[in-house]
N, C-alpha and C. Protein backbone atom coordinates (compact mmCIF):
# COMPACT_ATOMS: atom_id res chain seq x y z
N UNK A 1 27.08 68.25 7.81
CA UNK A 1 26.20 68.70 6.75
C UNK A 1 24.91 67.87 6.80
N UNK A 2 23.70 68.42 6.87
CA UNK A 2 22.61 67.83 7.16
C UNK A 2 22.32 67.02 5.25
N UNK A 3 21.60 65.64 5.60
CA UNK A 3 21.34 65.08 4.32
C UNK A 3 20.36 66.08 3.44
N UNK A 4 20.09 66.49 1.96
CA UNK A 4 19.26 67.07 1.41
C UNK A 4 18.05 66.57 1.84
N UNK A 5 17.38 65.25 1.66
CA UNK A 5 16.18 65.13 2.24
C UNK A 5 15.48 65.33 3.81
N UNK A 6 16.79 65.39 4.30
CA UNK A 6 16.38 66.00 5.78
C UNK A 6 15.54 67.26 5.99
N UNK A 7 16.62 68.32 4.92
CA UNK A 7 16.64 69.49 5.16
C UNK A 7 14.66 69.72 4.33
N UNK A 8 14.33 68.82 2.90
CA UNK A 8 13.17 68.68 2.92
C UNK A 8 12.24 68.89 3.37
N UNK A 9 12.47 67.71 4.37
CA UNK A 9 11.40 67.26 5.65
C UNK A 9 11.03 68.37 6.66
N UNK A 10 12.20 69.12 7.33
CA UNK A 10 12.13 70.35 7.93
C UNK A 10 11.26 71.75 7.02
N UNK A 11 11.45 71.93 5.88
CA UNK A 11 10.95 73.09 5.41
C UNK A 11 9.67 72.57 5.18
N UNK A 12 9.38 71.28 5.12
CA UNK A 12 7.67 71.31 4.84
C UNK A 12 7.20 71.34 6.07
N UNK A 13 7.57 70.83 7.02
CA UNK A 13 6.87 70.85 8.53
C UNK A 13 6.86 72.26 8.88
N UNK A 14 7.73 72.92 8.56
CA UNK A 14 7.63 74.37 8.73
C UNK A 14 6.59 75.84 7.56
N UNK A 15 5.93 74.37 6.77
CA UNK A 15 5.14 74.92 6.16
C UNK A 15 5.62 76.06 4.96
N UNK A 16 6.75 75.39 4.80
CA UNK A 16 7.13 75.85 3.49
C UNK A 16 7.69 74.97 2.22
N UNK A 17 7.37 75.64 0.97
CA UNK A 17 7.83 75.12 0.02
C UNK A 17 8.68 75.26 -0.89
N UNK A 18 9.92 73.99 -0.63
CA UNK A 18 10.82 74.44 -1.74
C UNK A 18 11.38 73.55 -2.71
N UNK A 19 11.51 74.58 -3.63
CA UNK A 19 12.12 73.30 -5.40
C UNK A 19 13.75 73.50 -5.51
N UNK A 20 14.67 72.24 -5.42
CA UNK A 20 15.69 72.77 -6.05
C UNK A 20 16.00 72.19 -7.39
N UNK A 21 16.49 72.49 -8.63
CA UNK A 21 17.19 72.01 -9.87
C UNK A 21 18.64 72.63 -9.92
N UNK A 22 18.44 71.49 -10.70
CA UNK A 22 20.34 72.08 -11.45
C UNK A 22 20.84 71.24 -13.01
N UNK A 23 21.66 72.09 -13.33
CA UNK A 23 21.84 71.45 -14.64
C UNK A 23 22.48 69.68 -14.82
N UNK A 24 22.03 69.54 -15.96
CA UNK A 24 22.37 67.73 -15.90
C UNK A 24 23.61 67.54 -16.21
N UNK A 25 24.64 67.26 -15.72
CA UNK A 25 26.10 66.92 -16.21
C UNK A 25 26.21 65.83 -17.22
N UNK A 26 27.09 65.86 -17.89
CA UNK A 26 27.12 65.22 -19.39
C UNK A 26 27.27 63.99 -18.97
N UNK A 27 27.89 63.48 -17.70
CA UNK A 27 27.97 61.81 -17.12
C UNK A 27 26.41 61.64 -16.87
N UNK A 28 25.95 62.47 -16.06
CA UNK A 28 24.07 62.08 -16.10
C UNK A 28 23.24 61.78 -17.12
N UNK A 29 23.68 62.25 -18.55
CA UNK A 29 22.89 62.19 -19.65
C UNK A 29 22.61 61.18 -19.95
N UNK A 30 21.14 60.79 -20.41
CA UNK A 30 21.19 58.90 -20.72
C UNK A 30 21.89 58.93 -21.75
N UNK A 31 22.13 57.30 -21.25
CA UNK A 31 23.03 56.86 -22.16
C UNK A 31 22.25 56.52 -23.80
N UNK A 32 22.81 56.76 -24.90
CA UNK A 32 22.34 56.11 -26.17
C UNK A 32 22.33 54.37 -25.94
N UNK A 33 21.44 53.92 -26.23
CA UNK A 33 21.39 52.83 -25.98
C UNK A 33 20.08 51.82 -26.68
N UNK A 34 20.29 50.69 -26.77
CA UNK A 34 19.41 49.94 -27.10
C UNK A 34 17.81 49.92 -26.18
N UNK A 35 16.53 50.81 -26.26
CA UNK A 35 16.07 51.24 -25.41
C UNK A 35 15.01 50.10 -25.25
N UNK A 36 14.89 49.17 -26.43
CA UNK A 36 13.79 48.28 -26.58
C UNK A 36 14.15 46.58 -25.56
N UNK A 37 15.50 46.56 -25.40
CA UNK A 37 15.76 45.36 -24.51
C UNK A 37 14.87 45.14 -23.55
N UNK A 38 14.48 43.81 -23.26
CA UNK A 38 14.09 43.59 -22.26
C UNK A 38 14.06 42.21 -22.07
N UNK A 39 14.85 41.34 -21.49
CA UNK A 39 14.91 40.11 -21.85
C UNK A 39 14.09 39.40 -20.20
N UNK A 40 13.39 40.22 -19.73
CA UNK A 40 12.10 39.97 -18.68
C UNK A 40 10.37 40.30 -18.76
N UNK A 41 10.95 40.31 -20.35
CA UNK A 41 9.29 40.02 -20.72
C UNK A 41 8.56 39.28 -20.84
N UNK A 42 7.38 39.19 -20.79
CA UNK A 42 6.07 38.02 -20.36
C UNK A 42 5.39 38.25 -21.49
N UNK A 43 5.04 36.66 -22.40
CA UNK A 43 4.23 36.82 -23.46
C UNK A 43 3.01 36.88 -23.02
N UNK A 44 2.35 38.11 -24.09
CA UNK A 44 1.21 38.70 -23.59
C UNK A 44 1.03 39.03 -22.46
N UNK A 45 1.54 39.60 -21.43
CA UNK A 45 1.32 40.42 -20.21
C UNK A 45 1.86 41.48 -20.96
N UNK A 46 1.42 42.69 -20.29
CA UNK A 46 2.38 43.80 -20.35
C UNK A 46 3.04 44.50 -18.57
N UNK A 47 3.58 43.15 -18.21
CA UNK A 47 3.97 43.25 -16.44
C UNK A 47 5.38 43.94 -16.74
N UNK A 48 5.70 44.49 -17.21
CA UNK A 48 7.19 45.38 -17.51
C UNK A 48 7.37 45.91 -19.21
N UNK A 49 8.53 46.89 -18.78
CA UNK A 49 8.62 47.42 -19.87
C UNK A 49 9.98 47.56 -20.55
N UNK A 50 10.50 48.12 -21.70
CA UNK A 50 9.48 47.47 -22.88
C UNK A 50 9.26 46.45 -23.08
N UNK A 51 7.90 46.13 -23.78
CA UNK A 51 6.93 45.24 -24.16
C UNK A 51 6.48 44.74 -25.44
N UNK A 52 6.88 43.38 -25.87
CA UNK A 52 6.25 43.69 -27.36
C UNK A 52 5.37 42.58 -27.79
N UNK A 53 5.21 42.97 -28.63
CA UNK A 53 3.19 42.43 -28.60
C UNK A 53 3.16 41.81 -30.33
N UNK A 54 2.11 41.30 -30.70
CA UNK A 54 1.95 41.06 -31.78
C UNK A 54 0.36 40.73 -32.38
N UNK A 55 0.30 40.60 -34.07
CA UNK A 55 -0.92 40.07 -33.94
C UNK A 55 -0.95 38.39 -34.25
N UNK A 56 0.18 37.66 -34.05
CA UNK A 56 0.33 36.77 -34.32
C UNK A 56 1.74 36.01 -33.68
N UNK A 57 1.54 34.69 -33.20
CA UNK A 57 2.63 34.12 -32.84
C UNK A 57 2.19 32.61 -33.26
N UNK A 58 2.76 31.86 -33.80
CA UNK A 58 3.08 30.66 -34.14
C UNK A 58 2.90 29.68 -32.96
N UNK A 59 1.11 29.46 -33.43
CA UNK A 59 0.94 28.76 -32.27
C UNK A 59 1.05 28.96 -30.84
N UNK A 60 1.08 29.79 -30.47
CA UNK A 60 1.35 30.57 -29.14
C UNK A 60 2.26 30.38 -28.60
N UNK A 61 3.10 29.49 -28.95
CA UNK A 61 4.13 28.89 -28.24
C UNK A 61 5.60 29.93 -27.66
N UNK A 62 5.91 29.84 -26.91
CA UNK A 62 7.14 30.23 -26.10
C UNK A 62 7.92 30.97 -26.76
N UNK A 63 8.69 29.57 -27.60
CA UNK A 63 10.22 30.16 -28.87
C UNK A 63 9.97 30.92 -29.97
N UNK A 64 8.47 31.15 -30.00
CA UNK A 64 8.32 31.89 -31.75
C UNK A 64 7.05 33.63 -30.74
N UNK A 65 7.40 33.72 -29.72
CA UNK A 65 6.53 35.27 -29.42
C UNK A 65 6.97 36.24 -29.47
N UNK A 66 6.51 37.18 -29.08
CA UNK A 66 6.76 38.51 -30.05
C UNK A 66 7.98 39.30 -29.11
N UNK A 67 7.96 38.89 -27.95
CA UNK A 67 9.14 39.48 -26.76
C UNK A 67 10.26 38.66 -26.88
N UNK A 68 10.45 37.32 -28.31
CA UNK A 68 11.54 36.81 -28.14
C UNK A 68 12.70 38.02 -29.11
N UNK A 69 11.68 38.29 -29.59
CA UNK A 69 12.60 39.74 -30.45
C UNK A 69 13.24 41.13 -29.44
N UNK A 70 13.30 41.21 -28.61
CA UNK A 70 13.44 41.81 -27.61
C UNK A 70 14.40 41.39 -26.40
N UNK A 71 14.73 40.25 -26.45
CA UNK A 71 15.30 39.12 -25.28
C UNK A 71 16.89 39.60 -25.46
N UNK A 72 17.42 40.29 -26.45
CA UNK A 72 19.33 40.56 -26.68
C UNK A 72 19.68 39.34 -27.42
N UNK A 73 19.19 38.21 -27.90
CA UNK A 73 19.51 37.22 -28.29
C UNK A 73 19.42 37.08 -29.32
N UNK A 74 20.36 37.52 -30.29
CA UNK A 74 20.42 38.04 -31.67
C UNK A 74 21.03 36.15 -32.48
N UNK A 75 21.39 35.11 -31.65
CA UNK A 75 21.33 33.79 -33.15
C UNK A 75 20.43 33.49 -33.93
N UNK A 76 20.65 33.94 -35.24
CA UNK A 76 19.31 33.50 -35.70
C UNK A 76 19.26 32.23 -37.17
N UNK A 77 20.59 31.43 -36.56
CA UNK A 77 20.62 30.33 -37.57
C UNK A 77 19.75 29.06 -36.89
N UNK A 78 18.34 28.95 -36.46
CA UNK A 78 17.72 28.23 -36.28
C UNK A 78 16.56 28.87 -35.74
N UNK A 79 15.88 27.38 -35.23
CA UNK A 79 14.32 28.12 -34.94
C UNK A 79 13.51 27.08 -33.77
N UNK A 80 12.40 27.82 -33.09
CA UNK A 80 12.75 26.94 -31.74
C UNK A 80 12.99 27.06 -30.44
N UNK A 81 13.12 26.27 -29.74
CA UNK A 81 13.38 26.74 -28.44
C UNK A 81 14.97 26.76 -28.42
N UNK A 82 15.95 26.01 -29.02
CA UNK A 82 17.31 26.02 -29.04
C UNK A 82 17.77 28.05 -29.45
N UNK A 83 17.01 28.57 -30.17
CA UNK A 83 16.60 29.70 -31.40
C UNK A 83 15.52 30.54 -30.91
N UNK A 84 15.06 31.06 -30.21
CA UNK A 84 13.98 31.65 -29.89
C UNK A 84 13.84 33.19 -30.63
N UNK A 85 12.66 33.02 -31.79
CA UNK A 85 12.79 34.48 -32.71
C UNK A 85 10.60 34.83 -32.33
N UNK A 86 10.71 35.90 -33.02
CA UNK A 86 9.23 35.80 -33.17
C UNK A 86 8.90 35.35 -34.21
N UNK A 87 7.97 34.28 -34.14
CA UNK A 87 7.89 33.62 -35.42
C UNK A 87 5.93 33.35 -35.63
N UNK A 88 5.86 34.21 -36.50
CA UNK A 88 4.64 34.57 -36.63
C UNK A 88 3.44 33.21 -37.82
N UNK A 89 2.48 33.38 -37.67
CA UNK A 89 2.24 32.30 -39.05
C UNK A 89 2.25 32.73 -40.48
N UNK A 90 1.74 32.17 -41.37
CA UNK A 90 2.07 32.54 -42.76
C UNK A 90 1.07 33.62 -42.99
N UNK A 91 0.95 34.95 -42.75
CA UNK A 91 0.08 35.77 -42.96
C UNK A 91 0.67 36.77 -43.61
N UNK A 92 -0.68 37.72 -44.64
CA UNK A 92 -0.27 39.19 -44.92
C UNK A 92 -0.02 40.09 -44.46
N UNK A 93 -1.01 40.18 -43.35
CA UNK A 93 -1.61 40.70 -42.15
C UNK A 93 -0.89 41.44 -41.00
N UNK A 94 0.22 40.65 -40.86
CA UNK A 94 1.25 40.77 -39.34
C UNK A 94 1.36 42.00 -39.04
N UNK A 95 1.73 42.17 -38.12
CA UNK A 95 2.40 43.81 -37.04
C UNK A 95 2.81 43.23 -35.79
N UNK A 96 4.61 43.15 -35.60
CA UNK A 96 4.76 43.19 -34.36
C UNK A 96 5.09 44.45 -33.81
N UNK A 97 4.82 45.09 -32.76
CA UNK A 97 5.07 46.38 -31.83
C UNK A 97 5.83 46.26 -30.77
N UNK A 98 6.67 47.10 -30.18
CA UNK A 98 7.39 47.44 -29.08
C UNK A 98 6.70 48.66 -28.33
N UNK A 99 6.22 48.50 -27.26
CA UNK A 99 6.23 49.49 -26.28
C UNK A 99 7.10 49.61 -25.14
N UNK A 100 7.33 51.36 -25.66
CA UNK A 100 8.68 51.53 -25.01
C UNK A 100 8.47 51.68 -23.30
N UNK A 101 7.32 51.82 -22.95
CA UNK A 101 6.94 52.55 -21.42
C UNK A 101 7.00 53.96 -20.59
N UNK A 102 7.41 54.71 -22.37
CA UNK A 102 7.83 56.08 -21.75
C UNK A 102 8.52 56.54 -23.07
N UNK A 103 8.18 58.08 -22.67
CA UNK A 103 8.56 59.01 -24.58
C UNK A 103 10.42 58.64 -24.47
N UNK A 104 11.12 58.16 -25.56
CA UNK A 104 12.32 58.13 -25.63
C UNK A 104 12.68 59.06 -27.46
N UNK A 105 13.68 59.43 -27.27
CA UNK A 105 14.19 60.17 -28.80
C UNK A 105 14.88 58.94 -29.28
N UNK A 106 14.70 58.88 -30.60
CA UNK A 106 15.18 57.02 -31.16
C UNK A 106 15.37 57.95 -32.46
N UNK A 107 16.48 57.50 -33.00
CA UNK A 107 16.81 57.75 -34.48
C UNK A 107 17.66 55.96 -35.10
N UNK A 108 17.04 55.37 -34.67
CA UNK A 108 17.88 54.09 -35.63
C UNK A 108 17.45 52.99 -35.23
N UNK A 109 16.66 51.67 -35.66
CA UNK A 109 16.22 50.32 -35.63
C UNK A 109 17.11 49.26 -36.52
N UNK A 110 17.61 48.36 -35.72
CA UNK A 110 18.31 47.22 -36.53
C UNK A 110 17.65 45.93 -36.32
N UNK A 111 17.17 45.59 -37.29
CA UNK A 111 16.94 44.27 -37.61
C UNK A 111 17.92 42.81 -37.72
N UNK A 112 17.39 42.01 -36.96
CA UNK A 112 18.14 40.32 -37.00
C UNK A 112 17.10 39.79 -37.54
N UNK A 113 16.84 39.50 -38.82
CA UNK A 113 16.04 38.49 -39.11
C UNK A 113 16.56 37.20 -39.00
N UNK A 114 14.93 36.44 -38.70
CA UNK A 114 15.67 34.26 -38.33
C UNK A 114 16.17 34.29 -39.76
N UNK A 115 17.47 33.47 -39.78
CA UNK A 115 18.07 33.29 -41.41
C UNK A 115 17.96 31.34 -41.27
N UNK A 116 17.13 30.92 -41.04
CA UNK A 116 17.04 29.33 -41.06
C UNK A 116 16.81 29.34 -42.01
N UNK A 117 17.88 29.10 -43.19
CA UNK A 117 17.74 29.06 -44.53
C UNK A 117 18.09 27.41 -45.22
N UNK A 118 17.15 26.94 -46.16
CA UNK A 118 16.05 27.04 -46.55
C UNK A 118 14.77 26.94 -46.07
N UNK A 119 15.07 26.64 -44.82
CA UNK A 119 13.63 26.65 -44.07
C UNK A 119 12.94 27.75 -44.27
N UNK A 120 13.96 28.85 -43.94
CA UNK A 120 13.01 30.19 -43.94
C UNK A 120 12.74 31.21 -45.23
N UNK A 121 12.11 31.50 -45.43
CA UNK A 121 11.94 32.68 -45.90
C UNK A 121 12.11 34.28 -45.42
N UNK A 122 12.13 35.46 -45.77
CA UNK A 122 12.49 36.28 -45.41
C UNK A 122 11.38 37.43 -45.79
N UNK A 123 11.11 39.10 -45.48
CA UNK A 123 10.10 39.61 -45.60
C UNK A 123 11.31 40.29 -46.01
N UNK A 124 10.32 41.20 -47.85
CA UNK A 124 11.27 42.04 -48.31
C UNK A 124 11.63 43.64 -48.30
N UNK A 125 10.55 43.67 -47.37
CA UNK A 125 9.85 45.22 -47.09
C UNK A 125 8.78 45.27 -45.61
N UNK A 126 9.33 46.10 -45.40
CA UNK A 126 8.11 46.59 -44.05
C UNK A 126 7.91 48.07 -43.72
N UNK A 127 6.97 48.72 -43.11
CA UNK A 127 6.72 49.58 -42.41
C UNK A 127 7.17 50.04 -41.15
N UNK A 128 8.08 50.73 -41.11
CA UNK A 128 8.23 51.33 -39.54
C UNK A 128 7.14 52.62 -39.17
N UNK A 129 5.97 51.85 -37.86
CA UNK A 129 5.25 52.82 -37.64
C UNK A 129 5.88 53.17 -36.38
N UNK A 130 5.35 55.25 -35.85
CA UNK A 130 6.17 55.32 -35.09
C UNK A 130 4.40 55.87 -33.97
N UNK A 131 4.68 55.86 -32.60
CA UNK A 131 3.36 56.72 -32.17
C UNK A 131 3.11 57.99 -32.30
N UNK A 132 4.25 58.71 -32.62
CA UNK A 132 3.77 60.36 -33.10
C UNK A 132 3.14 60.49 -34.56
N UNK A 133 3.71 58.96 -35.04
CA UNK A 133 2.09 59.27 -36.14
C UNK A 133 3.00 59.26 -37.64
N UNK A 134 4.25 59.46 -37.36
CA UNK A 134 5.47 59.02 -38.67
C UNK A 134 5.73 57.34 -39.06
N UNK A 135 6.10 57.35 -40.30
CA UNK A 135 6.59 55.91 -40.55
C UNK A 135 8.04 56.12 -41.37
N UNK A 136 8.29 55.00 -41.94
CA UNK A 136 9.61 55.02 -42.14
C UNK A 136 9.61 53.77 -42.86
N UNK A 137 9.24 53.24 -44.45
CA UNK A 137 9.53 52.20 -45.19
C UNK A 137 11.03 51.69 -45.52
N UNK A 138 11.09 50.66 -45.03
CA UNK A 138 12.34 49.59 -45.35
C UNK A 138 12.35 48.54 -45.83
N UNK A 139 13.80 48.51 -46.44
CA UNK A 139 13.59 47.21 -47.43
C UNK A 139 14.74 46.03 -46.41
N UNK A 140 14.26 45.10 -46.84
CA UNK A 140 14.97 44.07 -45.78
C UNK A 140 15.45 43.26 -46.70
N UNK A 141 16.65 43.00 -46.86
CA UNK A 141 17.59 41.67 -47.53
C UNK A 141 17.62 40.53 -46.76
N UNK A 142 17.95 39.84 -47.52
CA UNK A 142 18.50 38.14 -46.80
C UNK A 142 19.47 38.05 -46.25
N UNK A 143 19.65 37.74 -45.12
CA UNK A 143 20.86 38.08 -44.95
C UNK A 143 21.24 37.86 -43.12
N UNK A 144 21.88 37.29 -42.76
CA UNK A 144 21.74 36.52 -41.36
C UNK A 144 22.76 37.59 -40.37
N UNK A 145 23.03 38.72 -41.27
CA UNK A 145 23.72 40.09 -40.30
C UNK A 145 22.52 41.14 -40.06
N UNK A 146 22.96 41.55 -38.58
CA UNK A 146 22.10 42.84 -38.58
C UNK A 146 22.04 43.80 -39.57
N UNK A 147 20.81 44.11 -39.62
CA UNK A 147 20.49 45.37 -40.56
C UNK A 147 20.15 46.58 -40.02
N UNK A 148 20.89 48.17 -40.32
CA UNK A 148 20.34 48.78 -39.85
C UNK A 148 19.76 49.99 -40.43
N UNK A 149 18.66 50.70 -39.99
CA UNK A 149 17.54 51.29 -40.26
C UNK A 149 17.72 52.57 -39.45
N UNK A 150 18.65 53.92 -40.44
CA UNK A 150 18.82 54.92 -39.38
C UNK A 150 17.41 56.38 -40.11
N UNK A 151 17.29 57.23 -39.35
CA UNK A 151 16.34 57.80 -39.88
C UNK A 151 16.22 59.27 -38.82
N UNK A 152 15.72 60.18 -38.94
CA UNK A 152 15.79 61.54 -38.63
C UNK A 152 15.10 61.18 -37.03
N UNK A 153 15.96 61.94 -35.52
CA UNK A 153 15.92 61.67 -34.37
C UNK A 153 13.89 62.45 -34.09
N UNK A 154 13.51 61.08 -33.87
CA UNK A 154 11.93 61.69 -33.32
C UNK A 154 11.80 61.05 -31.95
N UNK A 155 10.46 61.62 -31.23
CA UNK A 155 10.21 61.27 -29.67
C UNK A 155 9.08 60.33 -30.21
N UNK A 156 9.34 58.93 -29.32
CA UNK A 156 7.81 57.83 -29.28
C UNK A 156 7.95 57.32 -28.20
N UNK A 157 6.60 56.50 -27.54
CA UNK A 157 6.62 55.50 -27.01
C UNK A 157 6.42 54.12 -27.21
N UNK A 158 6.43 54.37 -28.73
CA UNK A 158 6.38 52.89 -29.02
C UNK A 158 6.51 52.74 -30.64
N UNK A 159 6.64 51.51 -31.23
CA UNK A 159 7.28 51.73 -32.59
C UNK A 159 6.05 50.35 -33.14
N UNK A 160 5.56 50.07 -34.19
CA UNK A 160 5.10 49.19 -34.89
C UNK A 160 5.69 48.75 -36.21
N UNK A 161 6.05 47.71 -36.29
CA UNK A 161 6.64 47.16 -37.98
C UNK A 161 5.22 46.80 -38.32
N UNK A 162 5.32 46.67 -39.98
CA UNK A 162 3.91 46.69 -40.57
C UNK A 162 3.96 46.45 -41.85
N UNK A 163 3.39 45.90 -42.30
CA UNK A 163 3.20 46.12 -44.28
C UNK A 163 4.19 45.17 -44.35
N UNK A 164 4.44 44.01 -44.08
CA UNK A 164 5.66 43.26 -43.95
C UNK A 164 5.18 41.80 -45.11
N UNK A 165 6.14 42.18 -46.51
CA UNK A 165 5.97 42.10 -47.03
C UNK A 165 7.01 40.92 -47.77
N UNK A 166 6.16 39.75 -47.87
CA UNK A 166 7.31 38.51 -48.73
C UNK A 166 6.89 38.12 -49.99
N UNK A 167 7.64 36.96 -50.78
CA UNK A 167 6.94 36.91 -51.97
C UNK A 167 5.94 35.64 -51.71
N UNK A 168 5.45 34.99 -53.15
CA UNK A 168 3.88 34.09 -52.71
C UNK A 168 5.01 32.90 -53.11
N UNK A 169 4.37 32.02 -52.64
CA UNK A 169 3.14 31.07 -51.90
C UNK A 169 4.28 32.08 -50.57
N UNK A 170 3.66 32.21 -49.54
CA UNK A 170 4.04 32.76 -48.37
C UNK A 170 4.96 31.51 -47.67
N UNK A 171 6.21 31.57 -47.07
CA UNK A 171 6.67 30.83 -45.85
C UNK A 171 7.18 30.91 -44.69
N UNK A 172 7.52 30.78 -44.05
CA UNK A 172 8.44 31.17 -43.02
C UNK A 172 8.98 31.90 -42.81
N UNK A 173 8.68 32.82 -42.38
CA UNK A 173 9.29 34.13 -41.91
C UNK A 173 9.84 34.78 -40.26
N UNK A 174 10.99 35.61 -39.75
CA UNK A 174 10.67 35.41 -38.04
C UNK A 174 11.61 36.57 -37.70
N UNK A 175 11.89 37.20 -36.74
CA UNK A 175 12.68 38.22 -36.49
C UNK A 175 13.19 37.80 -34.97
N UNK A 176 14.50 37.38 -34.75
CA UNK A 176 15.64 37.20 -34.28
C UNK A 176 15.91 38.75 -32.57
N UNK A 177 15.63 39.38 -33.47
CA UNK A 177 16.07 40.98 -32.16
C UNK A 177 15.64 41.84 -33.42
N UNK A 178 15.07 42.68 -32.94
CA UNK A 178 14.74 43.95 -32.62
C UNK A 178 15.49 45.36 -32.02
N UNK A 179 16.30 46.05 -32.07
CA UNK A 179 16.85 47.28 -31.12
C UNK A 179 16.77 48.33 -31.69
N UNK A 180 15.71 49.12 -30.89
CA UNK A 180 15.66 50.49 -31.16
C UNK A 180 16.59 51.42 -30.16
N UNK A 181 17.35 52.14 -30.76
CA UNK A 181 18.58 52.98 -30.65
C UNK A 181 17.95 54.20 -30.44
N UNK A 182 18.31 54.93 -29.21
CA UNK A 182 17.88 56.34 -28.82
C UNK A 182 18.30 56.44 -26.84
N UNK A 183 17.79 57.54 -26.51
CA UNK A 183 18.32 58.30 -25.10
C UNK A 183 16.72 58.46 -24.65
């Protein structure tokens, strides 16, 4: 049996063109999965994907950037390089983003917030922005278990938290992982 790409190679040299498809078998289907992992990301590069970015990192430093939310490394009883969360400075301001590198269908985001408690503080509300232009307001508890954030299945390539919201004098705040759930 000649290899399929052989047989290719022959019909174009022969100056013809041909397409084959076929249906996707249910083992081919992507898998549901955590689509935002990437624990080979580069702060501030965008040299792979997904990618996540911010408008703020704590001092620029290593253990507190915005791809440590992204790394699978969900401990978030400390802070640090032992602890690596995104750990932003004391602002109103913040938005960290995930770019996904490509349209994925996502219906669900769970949150690890850093719980370095009393060190930390916690944000009690945020914005889920999505790139087709939807959001999705959540409220965030204290609380050193994942949280999760399920919501009607849409297509993006990328997701923004936003409006992230604590009480005053502002303190310490940081997010642990990140996983957006979709195929």
């Amino acid at each position: 049996m000649t290899h399929p790409t052989g047989f290719f190679r022959t019909a174009m040299a022969a100056g013809l063109l041909c397409f084959v498809a076929s249906l996707v078998r249910a083992e081919e289907e992507p898998a549901y999965r955590n689509v935002a992992l990437n624990p080979a990301d580069v702060q501030g590069k965008a040299e792979s994907y997904p990618h996540a970015s911010a408008n703020s990192e704590y001092k620029n430093l290593p253990p507190f950037a915005a791809r440590c939310a992204i790394d699978g490394k969900t401990a978030n009883h400390g802070h640090g390089a032992g602890c690596p969360s995104w750990g932003p400075d004391r602002r109103t301001d913040l938005w960290w983003r995930v770019d996904l590198g490509r349209t994925v269908a996502i219906d669900k985001v769970v949150i690890v917030i850093r719980a370095d408690f009393p060190h930390d503080r916690h944000w009690h509300s945020a914005t889920i922005e999505f790139s087709d232009g939807s959001r999705e307001e959540i409220e965030i508890e204290k609380t050193d278990k994942p949280q999760t954030f399920s919501f009607t299945s849409r297509k993006a390539t990328w997701l923004r938290l936003t409006d992230l919201v604590q009480e005053e004098p502002l303190g310490w705040c940081g997010l642990s992982e990140v996983e957006v759930w979709g195929r």
